[in-house]
PDB file of N, CA and C in Angstrom:
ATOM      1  N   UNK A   1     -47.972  48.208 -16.724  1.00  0.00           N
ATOM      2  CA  UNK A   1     -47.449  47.812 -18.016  1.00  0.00           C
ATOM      3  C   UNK A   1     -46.041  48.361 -18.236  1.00  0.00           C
ATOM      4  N   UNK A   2     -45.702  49.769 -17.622  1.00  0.00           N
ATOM      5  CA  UNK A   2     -44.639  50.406 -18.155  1.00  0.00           C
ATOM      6  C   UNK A   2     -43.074  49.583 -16.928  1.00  0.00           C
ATOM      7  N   UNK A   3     -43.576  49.007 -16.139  1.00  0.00           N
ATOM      8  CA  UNK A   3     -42.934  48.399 -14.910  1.00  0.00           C
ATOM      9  C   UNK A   3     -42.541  47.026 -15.783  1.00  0.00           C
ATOM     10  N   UNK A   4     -43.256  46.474 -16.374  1.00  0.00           N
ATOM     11  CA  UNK A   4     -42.995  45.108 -16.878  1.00  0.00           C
ATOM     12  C   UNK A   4     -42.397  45.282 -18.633  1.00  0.00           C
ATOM     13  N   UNK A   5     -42.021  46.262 -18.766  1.00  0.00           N
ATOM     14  CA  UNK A   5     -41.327  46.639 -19.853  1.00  0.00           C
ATOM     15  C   UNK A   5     -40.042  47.022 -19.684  1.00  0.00           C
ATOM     16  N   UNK A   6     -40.087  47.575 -18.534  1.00  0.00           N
ATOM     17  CA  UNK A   6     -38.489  48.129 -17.792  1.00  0.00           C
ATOM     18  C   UNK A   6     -38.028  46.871 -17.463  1.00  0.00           C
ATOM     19  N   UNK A   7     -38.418  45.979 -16.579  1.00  0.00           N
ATOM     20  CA  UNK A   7     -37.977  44.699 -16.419  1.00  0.00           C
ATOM     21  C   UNK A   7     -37.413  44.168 -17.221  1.00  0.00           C
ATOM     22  N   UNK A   8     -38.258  43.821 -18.174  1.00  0.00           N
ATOM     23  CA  UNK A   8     -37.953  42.852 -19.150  1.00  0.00           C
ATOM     24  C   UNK A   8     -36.694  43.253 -19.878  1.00  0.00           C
ATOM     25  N   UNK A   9     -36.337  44.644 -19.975  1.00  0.00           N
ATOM     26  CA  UNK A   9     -35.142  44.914 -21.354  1.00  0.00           C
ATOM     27  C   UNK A   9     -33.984  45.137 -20.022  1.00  0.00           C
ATOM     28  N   UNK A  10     -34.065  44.929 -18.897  1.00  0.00           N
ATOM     29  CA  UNK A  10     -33.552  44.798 -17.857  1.00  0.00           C
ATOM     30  C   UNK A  10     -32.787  43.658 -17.855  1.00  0.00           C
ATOM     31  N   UNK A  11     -33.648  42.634 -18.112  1.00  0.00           N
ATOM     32  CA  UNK A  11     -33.112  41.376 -17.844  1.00  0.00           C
ATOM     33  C   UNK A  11     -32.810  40.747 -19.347  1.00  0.00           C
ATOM     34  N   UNK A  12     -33.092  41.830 -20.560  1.00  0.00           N
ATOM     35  CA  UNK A  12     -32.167  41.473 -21.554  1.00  0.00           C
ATOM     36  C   UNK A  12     -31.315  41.762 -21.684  1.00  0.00           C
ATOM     37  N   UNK A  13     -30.670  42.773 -21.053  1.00  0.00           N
ATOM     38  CA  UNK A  13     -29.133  43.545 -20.921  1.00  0.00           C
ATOM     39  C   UNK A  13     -28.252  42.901 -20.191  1.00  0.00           C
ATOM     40  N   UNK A  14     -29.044  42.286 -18.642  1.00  0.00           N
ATOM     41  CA  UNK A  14     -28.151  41.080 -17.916  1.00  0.00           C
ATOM     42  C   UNK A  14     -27.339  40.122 -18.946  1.00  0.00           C
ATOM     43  N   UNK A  15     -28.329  39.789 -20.216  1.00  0.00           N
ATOM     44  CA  UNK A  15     -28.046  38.575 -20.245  1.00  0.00           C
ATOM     45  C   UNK A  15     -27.093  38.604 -21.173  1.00  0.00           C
ATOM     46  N   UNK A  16     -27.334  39.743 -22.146  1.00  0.00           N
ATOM     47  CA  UNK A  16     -26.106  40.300 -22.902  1.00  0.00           C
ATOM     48  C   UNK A  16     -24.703  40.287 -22.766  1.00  0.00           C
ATOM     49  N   UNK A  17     -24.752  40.856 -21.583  1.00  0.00           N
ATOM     50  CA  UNK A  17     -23.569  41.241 -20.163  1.00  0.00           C
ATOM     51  C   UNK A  17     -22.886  40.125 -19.631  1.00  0.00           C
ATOM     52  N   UNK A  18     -23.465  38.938 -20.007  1.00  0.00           N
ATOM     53  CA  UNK A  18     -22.920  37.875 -18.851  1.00  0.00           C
ATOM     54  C   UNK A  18     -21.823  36.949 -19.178  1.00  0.00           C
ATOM     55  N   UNK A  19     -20.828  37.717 -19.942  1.00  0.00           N
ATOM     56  CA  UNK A  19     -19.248  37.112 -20.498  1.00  0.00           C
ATOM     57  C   UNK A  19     -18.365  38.021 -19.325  1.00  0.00           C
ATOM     58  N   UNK A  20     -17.107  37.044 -19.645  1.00  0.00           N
ATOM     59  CA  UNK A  20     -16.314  37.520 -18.830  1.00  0.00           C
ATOM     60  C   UNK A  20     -15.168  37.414 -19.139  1.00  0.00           C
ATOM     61  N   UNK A  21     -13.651  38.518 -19.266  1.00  0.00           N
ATOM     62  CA  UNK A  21     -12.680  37.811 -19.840  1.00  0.00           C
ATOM     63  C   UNK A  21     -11.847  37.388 -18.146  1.00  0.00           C
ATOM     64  N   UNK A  22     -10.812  36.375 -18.164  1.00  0.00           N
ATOM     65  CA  UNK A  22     -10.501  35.732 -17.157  1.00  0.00           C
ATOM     66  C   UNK A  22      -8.850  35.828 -17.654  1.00  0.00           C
ATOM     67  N   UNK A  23      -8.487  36.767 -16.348  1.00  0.00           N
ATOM     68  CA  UNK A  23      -6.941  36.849 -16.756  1.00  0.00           C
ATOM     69  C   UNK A  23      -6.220  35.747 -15.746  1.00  0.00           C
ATOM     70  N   UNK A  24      -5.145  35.322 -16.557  1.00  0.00           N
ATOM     71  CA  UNK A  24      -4.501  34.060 -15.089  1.00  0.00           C
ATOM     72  C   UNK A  24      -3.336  34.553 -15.042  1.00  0.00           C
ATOM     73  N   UNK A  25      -3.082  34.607 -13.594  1.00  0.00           N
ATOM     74  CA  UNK A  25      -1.064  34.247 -13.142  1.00  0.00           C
ATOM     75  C   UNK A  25      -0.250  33.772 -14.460  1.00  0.00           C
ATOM     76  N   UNK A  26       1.007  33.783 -14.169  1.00  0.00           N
ATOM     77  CA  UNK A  26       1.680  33.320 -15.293  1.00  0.00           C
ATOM     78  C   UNK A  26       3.011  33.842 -14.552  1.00  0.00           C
ATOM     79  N   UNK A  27       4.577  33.025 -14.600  1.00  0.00           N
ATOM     80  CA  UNK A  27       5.684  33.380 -14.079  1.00  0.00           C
ATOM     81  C   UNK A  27       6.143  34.138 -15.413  1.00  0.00           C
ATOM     82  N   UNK A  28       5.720  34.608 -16.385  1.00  0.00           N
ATOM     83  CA  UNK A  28       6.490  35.316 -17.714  1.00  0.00           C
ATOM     84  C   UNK A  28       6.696  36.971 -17.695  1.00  0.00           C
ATOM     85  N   UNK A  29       5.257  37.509 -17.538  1.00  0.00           N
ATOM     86  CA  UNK A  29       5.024  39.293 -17.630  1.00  0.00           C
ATOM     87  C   UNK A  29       5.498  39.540 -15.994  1.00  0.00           C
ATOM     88  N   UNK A  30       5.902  40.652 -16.078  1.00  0.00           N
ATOM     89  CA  UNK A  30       5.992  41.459 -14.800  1.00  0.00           C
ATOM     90  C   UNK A  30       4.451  42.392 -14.608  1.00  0.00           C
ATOM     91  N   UNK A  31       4.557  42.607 -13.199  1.00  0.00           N
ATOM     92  CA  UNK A  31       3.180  43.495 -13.155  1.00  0.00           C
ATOM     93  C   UNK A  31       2.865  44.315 -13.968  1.00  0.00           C
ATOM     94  N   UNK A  32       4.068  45.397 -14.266  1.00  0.00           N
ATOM     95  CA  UNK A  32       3.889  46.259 -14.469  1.00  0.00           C
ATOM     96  C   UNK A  32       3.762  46.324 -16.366  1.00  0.00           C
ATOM     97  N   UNK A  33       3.609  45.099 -17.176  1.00  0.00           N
ATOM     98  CA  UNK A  33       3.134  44.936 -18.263  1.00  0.00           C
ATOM     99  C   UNK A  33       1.847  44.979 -17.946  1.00  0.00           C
ATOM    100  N   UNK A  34       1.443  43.687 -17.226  1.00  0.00           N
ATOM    101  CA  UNK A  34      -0.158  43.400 -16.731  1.00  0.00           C
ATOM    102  C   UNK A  34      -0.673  44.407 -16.359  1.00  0.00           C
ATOM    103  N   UNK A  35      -0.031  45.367 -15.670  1.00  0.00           N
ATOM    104  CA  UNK A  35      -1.464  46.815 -15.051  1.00  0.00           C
ATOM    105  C   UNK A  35      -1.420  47.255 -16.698  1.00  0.00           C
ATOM    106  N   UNK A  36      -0.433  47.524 -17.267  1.00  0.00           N
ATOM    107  CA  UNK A  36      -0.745  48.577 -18.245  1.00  0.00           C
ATOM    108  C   UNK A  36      -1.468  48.146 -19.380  1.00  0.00           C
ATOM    109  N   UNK A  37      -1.060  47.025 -19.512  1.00  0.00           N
ATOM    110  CA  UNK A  37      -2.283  46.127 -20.566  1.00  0.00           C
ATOM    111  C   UNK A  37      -3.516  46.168 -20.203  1.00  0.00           C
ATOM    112  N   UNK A  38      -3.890  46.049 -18.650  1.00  0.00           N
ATOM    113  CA  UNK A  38      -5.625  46.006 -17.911  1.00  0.00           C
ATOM    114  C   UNK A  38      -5.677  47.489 -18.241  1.00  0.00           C
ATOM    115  N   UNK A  39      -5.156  48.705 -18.229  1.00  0.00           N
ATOM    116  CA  UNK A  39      -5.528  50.180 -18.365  1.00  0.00           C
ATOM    117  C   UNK A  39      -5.773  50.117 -20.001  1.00  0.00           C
ATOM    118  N   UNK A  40      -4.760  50.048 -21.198  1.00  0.00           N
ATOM    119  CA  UNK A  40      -5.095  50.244 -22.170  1.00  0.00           C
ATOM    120  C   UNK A  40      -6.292  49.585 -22.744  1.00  0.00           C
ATOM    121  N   UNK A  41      -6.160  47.940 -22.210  1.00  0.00           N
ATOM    122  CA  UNK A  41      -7.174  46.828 -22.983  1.00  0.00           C
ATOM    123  C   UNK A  41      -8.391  46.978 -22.411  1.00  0.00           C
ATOM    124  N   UNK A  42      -8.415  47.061 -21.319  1.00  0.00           N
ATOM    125  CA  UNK A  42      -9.526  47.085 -20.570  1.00  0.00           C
ATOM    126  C   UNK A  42      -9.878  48.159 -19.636  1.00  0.00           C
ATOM    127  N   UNK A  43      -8.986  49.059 -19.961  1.00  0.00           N
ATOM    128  CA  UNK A  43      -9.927  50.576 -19.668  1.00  0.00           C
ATOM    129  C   UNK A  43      -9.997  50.716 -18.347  1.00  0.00           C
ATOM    130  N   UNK A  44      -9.109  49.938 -16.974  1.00  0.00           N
ATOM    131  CA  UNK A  44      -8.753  50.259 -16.230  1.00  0.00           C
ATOM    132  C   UNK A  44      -7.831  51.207 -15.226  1.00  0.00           C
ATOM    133  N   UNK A  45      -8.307  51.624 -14.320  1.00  0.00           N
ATOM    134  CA  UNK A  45      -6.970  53.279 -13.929  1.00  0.00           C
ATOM    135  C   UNK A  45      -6.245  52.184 -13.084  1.00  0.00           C
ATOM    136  N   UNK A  46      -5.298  52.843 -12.857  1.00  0.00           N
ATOM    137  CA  UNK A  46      -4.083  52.475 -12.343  1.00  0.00           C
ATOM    138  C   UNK A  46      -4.646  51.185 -10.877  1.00  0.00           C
ATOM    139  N   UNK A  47      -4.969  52.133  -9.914  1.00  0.00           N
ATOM    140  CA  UNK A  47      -5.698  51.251  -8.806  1.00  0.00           C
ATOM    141  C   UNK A  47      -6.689  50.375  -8.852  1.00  0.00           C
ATOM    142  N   UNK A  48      -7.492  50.390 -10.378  1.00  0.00           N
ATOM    143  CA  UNK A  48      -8.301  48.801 -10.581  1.00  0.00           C
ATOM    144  C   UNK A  48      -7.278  47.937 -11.060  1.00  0.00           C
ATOM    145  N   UNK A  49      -6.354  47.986 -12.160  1.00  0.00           N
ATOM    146  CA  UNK A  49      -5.236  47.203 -12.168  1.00  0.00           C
ATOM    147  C   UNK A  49      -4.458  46.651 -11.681  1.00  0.00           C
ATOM    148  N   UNK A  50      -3.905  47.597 -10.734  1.00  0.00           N
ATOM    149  CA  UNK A  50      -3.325  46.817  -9.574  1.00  0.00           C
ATOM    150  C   UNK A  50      -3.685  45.554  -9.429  1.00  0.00           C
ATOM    151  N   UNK A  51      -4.881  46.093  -8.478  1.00  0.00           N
ATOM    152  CA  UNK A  51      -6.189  45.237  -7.783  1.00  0.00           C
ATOM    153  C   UNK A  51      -5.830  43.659  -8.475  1.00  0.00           C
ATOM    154  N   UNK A  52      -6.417  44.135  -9.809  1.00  0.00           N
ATOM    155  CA  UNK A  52      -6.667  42.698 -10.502  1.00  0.00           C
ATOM    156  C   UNK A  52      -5.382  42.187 -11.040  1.00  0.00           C
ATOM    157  N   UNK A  53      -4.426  42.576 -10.855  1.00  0.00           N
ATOM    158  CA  UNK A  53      -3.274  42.479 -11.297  1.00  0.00           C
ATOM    159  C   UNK A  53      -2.740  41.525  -9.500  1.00  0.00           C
ATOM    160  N   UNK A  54      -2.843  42.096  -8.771  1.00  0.00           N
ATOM    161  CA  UNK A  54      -2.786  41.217  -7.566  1.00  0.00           C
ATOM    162  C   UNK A  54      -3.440  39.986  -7.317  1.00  0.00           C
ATOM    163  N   UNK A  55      -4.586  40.100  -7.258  1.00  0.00           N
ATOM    164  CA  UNK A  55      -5.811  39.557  -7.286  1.00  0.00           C
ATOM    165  C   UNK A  55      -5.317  37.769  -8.508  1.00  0.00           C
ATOM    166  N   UNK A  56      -4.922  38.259  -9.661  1.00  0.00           N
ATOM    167  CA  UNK A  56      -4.343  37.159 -10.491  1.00  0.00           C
ATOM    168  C   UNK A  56      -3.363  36.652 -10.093  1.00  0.00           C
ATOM    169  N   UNK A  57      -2.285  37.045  -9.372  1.00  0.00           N
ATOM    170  CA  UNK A  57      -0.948  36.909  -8.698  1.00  0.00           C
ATOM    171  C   UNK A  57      -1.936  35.864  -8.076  1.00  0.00           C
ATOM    172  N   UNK A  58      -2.055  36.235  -6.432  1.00  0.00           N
ATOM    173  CA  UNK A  58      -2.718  35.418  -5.140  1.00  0.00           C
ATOM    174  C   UNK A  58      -3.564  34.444  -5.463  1.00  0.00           C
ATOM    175  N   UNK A  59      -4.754  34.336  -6.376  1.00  0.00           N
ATOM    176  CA  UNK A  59      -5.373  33.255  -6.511  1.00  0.00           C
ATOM    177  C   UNK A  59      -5.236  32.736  -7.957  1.00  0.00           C
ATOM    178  N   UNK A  60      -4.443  33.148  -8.832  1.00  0.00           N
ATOM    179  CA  UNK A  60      -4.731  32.300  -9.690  1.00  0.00           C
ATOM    180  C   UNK A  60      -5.243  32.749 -11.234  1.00  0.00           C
ATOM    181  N   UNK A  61      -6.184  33.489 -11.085  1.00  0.00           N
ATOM    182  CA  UNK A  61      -6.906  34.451 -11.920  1.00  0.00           C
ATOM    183  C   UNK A  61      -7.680  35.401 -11.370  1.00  0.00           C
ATOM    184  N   UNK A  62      -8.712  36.266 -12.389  1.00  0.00           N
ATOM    185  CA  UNK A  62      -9.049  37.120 -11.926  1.00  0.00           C
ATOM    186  C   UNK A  62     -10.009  37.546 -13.271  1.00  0.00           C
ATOM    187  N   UNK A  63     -11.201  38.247 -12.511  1.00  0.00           N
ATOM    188  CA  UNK A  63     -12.412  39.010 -13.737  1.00  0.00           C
ATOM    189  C   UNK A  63     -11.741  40.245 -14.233  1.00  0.00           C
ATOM    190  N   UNK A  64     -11.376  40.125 -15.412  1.00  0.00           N
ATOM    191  CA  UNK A  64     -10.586  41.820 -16.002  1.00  0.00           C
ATOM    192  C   UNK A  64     -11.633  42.578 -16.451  1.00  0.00           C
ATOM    193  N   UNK A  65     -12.494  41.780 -17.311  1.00  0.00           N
ATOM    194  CA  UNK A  65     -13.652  42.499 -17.907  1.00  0.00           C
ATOM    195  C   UNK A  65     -14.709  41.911 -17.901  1.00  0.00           C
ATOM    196  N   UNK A  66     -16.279  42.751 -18.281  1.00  0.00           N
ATOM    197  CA  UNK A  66     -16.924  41.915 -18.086  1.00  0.00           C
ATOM    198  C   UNK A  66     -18.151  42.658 -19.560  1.00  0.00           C
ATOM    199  N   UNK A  67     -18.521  41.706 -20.449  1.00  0.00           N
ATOM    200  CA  UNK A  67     -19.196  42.494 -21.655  1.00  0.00           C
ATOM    201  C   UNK A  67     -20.038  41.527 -21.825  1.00  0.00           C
ATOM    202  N   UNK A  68     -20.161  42.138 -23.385  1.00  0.00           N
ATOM    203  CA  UNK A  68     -20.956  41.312 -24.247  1.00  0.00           C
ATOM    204  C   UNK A  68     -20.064  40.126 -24.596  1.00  0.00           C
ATOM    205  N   UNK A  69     -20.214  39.043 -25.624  1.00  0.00           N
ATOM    206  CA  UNK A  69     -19.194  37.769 -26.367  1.00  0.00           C
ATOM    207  C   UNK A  69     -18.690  38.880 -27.200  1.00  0.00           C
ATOM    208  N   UNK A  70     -19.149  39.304 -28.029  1.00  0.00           N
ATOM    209  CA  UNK A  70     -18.364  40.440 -29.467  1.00  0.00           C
ATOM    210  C   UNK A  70     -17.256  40.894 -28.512  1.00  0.00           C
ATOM    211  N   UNK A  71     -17.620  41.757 -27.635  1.00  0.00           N
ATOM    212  CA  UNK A  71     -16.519  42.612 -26.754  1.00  0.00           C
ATOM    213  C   UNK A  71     -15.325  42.072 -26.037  1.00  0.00           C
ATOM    214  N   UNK A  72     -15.577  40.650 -25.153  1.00  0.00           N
ATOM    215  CA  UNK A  72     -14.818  40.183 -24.745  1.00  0.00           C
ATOM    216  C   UNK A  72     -13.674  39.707 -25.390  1.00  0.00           C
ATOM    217  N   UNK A  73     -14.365  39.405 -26.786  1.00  0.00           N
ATOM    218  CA  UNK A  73     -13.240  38.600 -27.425  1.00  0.00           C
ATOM    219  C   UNK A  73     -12.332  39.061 -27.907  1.00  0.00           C
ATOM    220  N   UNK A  74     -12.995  40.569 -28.225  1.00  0.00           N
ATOM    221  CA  UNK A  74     -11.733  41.433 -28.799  1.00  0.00           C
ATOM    222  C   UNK A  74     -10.761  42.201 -28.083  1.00  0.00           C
ATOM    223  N   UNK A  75     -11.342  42.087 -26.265  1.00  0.00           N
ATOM    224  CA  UNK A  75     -10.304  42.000 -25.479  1.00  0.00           C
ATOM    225  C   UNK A  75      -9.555  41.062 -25.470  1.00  0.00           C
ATOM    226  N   UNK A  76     -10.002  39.845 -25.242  1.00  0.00           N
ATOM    227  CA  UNK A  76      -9.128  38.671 -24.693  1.00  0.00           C
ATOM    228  C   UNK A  76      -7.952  38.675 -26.216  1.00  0.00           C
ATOM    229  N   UNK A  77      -8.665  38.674 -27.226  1.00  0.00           N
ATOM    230  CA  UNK A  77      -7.844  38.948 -28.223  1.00  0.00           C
ATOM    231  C   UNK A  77      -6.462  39.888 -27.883  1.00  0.00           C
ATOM    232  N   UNK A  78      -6.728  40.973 -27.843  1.00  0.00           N
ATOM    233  CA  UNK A  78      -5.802  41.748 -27.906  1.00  0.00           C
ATOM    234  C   UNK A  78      -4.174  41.629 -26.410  1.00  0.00           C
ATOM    235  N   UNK A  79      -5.133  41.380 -25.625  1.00  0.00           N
ATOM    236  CA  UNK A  79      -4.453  40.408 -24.103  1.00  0.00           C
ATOM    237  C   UNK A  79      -2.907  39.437 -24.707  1.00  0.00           C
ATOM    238  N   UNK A  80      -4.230  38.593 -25.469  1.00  0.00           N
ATOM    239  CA  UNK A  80      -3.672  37.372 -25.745  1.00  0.00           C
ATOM    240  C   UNK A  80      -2.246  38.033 -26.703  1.00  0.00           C
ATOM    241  N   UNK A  81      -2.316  38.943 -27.750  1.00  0.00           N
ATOM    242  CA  UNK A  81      -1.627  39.135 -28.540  1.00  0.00           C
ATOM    243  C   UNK A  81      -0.086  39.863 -27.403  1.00  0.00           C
ATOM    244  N   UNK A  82      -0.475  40.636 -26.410  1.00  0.00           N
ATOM    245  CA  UNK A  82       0.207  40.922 -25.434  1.00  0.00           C
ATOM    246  C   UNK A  82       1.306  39.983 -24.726  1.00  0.00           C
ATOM    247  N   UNK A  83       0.895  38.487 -24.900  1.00  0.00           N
ATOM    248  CA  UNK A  83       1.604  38.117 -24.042  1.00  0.00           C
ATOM    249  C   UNK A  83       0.816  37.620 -22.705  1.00  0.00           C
ATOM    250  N   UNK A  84      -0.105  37.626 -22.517  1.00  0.00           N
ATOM    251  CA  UNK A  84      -1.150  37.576 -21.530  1.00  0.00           C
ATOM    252  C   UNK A  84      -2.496  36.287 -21.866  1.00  0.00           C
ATOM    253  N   UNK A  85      -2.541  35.427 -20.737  1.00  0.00           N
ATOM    254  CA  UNK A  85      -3.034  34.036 -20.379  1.00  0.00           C
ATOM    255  C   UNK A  85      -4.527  34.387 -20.591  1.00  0.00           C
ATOM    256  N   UNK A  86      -5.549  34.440 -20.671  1.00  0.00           N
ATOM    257  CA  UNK A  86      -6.545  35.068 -20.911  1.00  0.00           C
ATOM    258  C   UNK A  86      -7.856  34.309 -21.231  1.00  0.00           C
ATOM    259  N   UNK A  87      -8.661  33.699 -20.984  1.00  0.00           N
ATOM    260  CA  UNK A  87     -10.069  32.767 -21.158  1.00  0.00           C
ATOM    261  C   UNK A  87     -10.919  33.481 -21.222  1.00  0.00           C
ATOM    262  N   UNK A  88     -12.635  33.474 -21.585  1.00  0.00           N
ATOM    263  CA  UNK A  88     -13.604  33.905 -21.737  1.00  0.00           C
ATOM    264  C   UNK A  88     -14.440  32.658 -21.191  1.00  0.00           C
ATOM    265  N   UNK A  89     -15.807  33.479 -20.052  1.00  0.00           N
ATOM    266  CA  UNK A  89     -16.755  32.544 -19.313  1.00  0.00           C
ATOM    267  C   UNK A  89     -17.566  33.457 -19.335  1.00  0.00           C
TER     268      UNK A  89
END
């Protein structure tokens, strides 16, 4: 019983979880806006920023964050207010 209770709020937290904010390329910001916006907005250190800061360069976009809908939005929000291309999936 106590196995199928863990599960279950298991797979209610997945489902909670399953937004995403989606940062894109853009010829406007320089990197070094984009890392520091992914560190402040999204609570990234220097070398996950990069990362995704590259990562958006080379293909296109990239997963910056990953939350609840409430959470994402008030990232992508704040992104967006930055200067920064920004979707939620």
């Amino acid at each position: 019983m106590n196995t199928e209770i863990i599960e279950e709020t298991e797979q209610r937290s997945e489902t909670v979880y399953k937004q995403s904010v989606i940062l894109f390329n853009d010829d406007v910001n320089d990197f070094d806006h984009v890392e520091d916006c992914l560190m402040k907005i999204c609570f990234k250190n220097r070398k996950e920023a990069e990362k995704i800061a590259k990562e958006a360069h080379n293909k296109g976009r990239a997963i910056c964050y990953v939350a609840s809908l409430e959470e994402c939005e008030t990232v992508a929000e704040k992104m967006s207010e930055q200067g920064l291309t920004v979707s939620i999936q």
